[in-house]
C-alpha atoms as a PDB file:
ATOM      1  CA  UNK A   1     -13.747   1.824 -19.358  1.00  0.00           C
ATOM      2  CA  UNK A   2     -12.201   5.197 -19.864  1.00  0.00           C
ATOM      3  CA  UNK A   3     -11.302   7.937 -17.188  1.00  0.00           C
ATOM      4  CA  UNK A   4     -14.004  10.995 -17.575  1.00  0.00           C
ATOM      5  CA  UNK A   5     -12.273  14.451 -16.808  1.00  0.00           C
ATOM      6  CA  UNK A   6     -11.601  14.540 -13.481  1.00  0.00           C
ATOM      7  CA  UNK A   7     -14.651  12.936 -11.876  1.00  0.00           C
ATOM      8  CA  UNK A   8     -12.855  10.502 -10.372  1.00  0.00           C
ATOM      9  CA  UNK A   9     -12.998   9.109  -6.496  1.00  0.00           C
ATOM     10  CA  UNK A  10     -10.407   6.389  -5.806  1.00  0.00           C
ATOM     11  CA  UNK A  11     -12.102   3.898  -2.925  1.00  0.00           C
ATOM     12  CA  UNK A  12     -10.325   2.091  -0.311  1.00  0.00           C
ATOM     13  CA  UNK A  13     -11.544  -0.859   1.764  1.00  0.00           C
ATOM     14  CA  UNK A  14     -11.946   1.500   5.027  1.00  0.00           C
ATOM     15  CA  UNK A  15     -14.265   4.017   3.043  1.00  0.00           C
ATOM     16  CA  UNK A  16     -16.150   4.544   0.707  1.00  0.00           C
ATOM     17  CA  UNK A  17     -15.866   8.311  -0.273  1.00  0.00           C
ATOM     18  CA  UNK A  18     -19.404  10.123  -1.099  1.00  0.00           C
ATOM     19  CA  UNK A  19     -20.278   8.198  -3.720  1.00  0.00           C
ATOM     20  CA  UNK A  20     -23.985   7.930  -4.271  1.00  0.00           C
ATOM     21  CA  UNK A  21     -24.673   7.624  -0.303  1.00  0.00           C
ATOM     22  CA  UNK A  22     -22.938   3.708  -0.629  1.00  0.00           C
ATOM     23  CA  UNK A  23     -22.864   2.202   2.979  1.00  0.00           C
ATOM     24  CA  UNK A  24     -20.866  -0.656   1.435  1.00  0.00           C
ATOM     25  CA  UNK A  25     -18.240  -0.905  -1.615  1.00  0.00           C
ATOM     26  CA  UNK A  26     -20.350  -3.977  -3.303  1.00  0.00           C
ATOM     27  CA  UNK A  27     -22.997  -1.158  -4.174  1.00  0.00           C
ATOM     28  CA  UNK A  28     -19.823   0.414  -6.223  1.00  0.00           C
ATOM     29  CA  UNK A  29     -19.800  -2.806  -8.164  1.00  0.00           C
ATOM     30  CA  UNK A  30     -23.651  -3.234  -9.127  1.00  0.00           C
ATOM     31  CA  UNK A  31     -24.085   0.333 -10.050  1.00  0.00           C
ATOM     32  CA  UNK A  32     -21.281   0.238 -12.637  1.00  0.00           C
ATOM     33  CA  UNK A  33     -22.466  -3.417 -13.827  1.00  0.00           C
ATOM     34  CA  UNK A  34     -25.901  -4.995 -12.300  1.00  0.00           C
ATOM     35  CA  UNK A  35     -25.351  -8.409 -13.159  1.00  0.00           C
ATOM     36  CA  UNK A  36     -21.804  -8.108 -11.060  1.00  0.00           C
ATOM     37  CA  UNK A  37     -21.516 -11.270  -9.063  1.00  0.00           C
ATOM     38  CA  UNK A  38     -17.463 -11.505  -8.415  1.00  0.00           C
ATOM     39  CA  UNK A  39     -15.455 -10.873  -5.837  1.00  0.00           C
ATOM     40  CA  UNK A  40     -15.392  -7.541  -4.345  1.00  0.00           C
ATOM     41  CA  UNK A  41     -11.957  -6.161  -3.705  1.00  0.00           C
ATOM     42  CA  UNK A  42     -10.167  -2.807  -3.522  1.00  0.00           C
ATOM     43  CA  UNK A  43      -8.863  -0.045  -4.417  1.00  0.00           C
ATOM     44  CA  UNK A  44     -11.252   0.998  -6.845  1.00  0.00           C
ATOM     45  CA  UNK A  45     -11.507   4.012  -9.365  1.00  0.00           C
ATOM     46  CA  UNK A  46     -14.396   5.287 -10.107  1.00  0.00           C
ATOM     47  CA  UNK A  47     -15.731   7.642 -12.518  1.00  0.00           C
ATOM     48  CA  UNK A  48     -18.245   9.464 -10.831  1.00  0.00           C
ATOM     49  CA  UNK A  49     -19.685  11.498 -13.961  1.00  0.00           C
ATOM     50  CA  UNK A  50     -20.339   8.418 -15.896  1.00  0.00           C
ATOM     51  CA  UNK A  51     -21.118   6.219 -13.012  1.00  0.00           C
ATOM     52  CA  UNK A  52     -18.825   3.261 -13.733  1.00  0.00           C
ATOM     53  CA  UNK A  53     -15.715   1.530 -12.158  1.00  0.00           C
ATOM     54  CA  UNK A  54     -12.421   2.735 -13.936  1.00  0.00           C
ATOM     55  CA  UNK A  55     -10.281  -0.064 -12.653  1.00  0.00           C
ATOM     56  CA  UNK A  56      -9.687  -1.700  -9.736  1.00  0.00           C
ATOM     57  CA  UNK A  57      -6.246  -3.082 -10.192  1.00  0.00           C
ATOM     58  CA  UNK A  58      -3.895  -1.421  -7.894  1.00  0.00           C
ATOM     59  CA  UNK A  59      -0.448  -1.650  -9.864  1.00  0.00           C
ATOM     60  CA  UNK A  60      -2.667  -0.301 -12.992  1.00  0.00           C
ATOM     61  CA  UNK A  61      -4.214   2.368 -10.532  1.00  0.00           C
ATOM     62  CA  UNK A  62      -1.242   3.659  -9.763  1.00  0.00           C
ATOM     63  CA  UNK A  63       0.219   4.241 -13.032  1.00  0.00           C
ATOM     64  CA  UNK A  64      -3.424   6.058 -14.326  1.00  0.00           C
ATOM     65  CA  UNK A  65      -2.694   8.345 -11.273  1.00  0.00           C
ATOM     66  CA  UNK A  66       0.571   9.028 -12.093  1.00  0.00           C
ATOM     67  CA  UNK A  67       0.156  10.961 -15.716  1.00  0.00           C
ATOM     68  CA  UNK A  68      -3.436  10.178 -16.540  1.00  0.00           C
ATOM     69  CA  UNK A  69      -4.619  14.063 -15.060  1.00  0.00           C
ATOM     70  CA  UNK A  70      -1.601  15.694 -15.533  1.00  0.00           C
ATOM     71  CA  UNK A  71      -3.122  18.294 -18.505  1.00  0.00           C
ATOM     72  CA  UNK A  72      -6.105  19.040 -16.037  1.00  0.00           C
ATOM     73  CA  UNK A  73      -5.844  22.360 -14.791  1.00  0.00           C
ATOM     74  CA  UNK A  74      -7.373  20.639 -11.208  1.00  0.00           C
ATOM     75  CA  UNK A  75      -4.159  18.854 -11.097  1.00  0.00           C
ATOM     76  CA  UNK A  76      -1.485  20.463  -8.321  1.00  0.00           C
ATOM     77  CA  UNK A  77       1.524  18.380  -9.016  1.00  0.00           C
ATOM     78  CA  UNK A  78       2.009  17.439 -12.708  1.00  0.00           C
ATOM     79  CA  UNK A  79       5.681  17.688 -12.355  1.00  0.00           C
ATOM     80  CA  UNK A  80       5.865  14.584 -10.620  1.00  0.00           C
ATOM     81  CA  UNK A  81       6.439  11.321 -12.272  1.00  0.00           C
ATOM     82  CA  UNK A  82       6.784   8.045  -9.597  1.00  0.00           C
ATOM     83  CA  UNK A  83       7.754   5.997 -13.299  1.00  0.00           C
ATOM     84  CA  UNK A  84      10.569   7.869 -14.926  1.00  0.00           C
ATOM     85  CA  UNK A  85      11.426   6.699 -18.048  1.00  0.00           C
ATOM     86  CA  UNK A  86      15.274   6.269 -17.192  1.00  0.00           C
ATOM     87  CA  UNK A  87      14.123   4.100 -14.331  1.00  0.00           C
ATOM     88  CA  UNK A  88      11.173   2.020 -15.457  1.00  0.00           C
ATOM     89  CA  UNK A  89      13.082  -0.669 -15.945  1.00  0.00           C
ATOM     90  CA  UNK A  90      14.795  -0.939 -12.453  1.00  0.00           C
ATOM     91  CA  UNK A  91      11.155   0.189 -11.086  1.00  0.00           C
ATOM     92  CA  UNK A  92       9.936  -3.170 -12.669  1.00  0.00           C
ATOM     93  CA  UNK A  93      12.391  -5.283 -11.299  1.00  0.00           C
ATOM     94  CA  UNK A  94      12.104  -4.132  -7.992  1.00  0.00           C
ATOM     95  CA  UNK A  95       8.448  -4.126  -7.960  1.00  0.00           C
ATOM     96  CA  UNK A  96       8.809  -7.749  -8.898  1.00  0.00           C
ATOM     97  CA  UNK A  97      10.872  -8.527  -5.660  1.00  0.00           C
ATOM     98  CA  UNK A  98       8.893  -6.570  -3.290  1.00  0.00           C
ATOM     99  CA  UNK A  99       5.605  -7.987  -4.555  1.00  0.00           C
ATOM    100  CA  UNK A 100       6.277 -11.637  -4.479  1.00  0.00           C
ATOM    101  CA  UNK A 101       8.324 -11.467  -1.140  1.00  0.00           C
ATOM    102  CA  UNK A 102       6.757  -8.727   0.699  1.00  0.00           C
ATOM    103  CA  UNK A 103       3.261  -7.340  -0.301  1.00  0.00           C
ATOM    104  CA  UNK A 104       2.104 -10.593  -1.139  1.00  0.00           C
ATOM    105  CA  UNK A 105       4.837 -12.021   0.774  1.00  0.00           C
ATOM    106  CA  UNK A 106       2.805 -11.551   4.476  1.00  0.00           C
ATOM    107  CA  UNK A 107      -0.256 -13.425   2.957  1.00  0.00           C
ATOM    108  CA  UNK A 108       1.681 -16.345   2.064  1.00  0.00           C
ATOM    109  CA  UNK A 109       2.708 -16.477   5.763  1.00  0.00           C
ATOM    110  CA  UNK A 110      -0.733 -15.548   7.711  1.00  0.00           C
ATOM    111  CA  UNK A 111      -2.728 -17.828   5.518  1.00  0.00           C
ATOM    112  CA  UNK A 112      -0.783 -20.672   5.194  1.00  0.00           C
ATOM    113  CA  UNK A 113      -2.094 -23.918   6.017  1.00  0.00           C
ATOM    114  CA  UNK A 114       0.811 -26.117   6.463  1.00  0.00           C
ATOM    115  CA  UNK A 115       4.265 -25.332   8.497  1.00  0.00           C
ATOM    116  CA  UNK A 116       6.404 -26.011   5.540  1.00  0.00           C
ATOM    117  CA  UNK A 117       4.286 -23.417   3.497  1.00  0.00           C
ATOM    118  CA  UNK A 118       4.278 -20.972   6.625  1.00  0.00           C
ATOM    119  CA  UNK A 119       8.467 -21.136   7.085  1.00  0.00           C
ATOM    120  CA  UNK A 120       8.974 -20.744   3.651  1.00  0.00           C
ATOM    121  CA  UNK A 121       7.130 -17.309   3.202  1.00  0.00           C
ATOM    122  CA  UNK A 122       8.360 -16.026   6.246  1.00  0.00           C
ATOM    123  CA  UNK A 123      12.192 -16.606   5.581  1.00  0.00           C
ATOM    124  CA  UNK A 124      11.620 -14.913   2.072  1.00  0.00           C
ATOM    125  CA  UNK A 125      10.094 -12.100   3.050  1.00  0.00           C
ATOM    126  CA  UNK A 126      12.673 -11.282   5.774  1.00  0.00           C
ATOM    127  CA  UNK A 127      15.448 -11.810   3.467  1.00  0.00           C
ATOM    128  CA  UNK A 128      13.631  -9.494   1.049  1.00  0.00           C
ATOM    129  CA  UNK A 129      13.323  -6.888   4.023  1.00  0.00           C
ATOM    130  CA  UNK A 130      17.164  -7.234   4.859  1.00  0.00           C
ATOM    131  CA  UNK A 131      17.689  -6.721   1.504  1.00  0.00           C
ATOM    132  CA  UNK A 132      15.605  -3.472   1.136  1.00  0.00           C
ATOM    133  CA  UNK A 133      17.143  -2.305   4.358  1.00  0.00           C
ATOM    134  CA  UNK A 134      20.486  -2.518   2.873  1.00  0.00           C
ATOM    135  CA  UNK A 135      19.669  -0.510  -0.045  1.00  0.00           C
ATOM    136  CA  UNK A 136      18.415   2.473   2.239  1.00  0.00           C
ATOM    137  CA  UNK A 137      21.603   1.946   4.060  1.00  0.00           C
ATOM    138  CA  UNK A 138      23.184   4.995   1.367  1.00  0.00           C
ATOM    139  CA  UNK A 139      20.091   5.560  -0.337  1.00  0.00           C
ATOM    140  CA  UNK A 140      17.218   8.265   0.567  1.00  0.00           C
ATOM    141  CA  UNK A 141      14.688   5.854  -1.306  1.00  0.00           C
ATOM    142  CA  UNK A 142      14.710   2.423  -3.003  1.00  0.00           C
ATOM    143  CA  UNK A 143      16.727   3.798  -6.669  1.00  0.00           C
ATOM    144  CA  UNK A 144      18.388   6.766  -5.343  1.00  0.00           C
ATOM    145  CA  UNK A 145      17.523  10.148  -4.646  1.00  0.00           C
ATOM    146  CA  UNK A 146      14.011  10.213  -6.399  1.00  0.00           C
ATOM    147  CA  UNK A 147      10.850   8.742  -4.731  1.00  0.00           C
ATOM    148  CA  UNK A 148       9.154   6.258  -7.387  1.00  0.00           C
ATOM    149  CA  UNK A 149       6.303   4.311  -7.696  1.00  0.00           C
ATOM    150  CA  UNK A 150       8.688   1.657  -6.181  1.00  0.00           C
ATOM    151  CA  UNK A 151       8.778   3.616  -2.544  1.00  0.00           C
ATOM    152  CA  UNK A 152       4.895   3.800  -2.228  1.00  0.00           C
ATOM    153  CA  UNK A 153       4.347   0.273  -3.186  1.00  0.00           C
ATOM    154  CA  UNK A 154       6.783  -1.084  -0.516  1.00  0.00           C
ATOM    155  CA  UNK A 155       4.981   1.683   1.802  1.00  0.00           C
ATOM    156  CA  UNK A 156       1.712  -0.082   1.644  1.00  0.00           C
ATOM    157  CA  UNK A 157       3.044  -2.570   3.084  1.00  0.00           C
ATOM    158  CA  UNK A 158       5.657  -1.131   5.464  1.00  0.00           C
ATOM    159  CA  UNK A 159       2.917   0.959   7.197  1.00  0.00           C
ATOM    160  CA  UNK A 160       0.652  -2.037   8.110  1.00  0.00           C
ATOM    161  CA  UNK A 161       3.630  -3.935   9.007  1.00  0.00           C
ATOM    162  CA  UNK A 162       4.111  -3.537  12.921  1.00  0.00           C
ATOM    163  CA  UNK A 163       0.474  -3.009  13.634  1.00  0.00           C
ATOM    164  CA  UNK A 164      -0.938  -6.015  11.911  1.00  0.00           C
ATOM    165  CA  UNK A 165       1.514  -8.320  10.190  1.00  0.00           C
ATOM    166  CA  UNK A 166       4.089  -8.920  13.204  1.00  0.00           C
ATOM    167  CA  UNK A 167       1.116 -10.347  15.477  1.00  0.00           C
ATOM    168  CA  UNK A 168      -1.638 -11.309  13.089  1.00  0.00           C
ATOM    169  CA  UNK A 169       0.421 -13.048  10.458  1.00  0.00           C
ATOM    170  CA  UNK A 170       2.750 -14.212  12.522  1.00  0.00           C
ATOM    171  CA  UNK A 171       5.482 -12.761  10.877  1.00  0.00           C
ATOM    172  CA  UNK A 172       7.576 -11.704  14.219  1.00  0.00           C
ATOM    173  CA  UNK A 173      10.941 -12.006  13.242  1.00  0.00           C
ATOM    174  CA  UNK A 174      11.741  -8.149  14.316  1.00  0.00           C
ATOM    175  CA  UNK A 175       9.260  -5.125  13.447  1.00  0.00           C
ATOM    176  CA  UNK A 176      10.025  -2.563  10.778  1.00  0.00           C
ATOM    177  CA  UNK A 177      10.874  -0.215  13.956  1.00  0.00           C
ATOM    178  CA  UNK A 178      13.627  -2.872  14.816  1.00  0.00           C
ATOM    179  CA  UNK A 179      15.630  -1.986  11.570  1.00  0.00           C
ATOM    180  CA  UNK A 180      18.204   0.164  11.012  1.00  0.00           C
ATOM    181  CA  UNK A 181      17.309   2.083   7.947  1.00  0.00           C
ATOM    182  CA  UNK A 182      13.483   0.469   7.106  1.00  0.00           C
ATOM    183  CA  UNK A 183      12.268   2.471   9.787  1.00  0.00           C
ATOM    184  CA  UNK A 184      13.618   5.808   9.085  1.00  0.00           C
ATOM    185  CA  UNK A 185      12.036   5.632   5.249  1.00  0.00           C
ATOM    186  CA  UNK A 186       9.254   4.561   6.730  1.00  0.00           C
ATOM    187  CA  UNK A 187       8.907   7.664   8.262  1.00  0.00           C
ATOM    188  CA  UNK A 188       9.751   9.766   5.572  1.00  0.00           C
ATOM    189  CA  UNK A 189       7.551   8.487   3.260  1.00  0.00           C
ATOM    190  CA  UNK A 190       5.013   8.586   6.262  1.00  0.00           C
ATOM    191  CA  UNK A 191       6.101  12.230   6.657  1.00  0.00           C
ATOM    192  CA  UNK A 192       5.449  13.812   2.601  1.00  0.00           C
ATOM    193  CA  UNK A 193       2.891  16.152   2.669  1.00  0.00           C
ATOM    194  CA  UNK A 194      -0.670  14.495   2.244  1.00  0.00           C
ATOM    195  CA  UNK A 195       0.394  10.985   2.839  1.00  0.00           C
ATOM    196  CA  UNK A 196      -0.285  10.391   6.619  1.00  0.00           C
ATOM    197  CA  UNK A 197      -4.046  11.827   6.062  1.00  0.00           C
ATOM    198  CA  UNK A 198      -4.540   8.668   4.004  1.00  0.00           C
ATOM    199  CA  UNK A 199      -3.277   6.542   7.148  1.00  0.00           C
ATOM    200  CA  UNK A 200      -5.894   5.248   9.331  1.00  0.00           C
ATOM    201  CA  UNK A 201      -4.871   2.747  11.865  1.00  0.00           C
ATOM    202  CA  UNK A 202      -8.505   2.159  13.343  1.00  0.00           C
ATOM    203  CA  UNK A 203      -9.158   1.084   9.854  1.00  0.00           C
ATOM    204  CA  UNK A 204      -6.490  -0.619   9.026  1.00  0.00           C
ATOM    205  CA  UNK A 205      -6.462  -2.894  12.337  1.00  0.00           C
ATOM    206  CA  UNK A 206     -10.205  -3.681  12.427  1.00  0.00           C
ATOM    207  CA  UNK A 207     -10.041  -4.755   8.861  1.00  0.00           C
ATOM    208  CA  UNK A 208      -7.321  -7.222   8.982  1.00  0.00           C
ATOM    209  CA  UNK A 209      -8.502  -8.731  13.124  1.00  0.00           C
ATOM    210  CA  UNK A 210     -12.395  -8.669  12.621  1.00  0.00           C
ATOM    211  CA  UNK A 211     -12.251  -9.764   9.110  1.00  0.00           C
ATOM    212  CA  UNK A 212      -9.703 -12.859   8.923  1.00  0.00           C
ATOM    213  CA  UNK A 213     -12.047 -15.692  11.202  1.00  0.00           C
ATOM    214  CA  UNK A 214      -9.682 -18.370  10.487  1.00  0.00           C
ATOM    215  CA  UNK A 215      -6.795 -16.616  12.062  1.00  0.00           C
ATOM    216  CA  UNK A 216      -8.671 -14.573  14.751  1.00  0.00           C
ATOM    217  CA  UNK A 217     -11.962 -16.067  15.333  1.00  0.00           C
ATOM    218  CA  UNK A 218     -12.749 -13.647  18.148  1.00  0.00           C
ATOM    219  CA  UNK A 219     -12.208 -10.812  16.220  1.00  0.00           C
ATOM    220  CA  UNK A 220     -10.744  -9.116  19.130  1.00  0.00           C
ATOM    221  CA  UNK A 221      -8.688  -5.606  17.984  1.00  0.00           C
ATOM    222  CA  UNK A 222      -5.582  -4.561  19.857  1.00  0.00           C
ATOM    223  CA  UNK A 223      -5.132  -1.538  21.196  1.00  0.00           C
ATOM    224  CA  UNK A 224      -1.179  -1.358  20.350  1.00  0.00           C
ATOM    225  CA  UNK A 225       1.015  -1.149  19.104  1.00  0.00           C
ATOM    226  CA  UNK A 226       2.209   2.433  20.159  1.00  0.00           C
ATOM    227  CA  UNK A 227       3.658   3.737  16.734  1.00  0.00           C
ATOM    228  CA  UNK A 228       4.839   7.793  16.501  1.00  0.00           C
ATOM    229  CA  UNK A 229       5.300   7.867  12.685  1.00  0.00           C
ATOM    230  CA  UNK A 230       6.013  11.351  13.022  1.00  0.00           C
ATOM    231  CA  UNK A 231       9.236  11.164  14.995  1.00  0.00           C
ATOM    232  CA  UNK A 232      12.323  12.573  12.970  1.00  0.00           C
ATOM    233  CA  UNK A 233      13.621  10.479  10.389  1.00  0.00           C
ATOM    234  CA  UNK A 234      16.721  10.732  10.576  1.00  0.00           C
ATOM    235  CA  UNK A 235      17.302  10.862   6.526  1.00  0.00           C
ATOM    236  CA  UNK A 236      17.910  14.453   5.633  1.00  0.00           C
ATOM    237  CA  UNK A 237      21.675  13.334   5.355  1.00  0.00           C
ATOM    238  CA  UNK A 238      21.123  11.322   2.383  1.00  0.00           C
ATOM    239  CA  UNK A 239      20.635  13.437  -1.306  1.00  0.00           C
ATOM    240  CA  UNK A 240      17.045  14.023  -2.212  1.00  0.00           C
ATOM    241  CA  UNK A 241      15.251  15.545  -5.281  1.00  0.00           C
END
């Protein structure tokens, strides 16, 4: 599948964005292939000039956005690169840690079946979050003074962290608002222009608590936590490009 021009929509879980009049994102999947019968997951990009899925691998999704539109004249920030070349190789070690121990890291923990499995997930991930908040400690984001497609992958996660993960998941250990320097970046990255209109917690809460019945079979949604991502962060102090 290629990328037509700039007739692209990217689709999220919570919405799916004018495409065709689709009430639901399995629609997405038969009209770009009929005979689709697989799972149904997000994000997805699709083409909607040639009427076909792009991709729907988020770590591939991300790098397409990054430079893929850059020589359209559509395109308002081509100056911006979240992979530098002179960090790609830290980027990819980093991703590594945060996707094993954190992104992924909160699954192993809600859905674990056993204790054992359970204990071990959550003391990784917390490490791995203690270790992140050390890094911020003297650093605006993850690898210095640039934000890279490190920062908004550990966002993803960050963001859903207090309102879903600490209760629902079970991983309760302290909230992102509990530490030191985690929360501040949080709202920084919370706080670049655009970013926040992508955050929906009504979404994001009745997706993970009336979708999971094995964890919470009433599929009751809480009303908390009270969150004010838009309090100062407190980071200006630290260098920035």
């Amino acid at each position: 599948m290629h990328i037509h021009d700039a007739f692209v929509t990217l689709l999220f879980h919570a919405v799916v964005l004018h495409v065709n009049g689709f009430a639901r994102l399995h629609q997405v999947y038969t009209k770009s292939q009929p005979d689709y019968t697989g799972r149904v997951t997000v994000p997805v990009l699709w083409d909607k000039k040639s009427q076909t899925i792009v991709n729907n691998e988020s770590a591939e999704i991300i790098r397409i956005l990054n430079s893929a539109f850059n020589n359209l004249p559509q395109t308002r920030h081509p100056q911006i690169d979240t992979y530098p070349e002179d960090l790609r190789a830290d980027i990819d070690r980093l991703n590594d840690r945060v996707y094993h121990a954190i992104n992924n890291g909160v699954y192993k923990a809600g859905f674990a079946t056993t204790q054992s499995a359970y204990e071990e997930a959550y003391l990784e991930l917390f490490k791995a979050l203690d270790e992140m908040d050390d890094r911020l400690a003297n650093n605006r984001y993850l690898l210095g003074d640039r934000r890279t497609e490190a920062d908004w992958r550990l966002f993803t996660t960050l963001v859903r962290f207090d309102a879903v993960y600490v209760g629902h998941f079970k991983c309760n250990k302290q909230r992102i608002a509990d530490y030191p320097h985690l929360s501040g970046y949080l709202r920084d990255l919370y706080q670049v222009p655009s970013v926040r209109e992508t955050v929906h917690f009504d979404h994001i809460k009745a997706h993970y608590y009336a979708s999971h019945a094995s964890i919470n079979p009433t599929a009751i949604i809480p009303l908390g936590p009270d969150m004010d991502l838009d309090a100062p962060h407190g980071r200006d102090h630290l260098p920035a490009r």
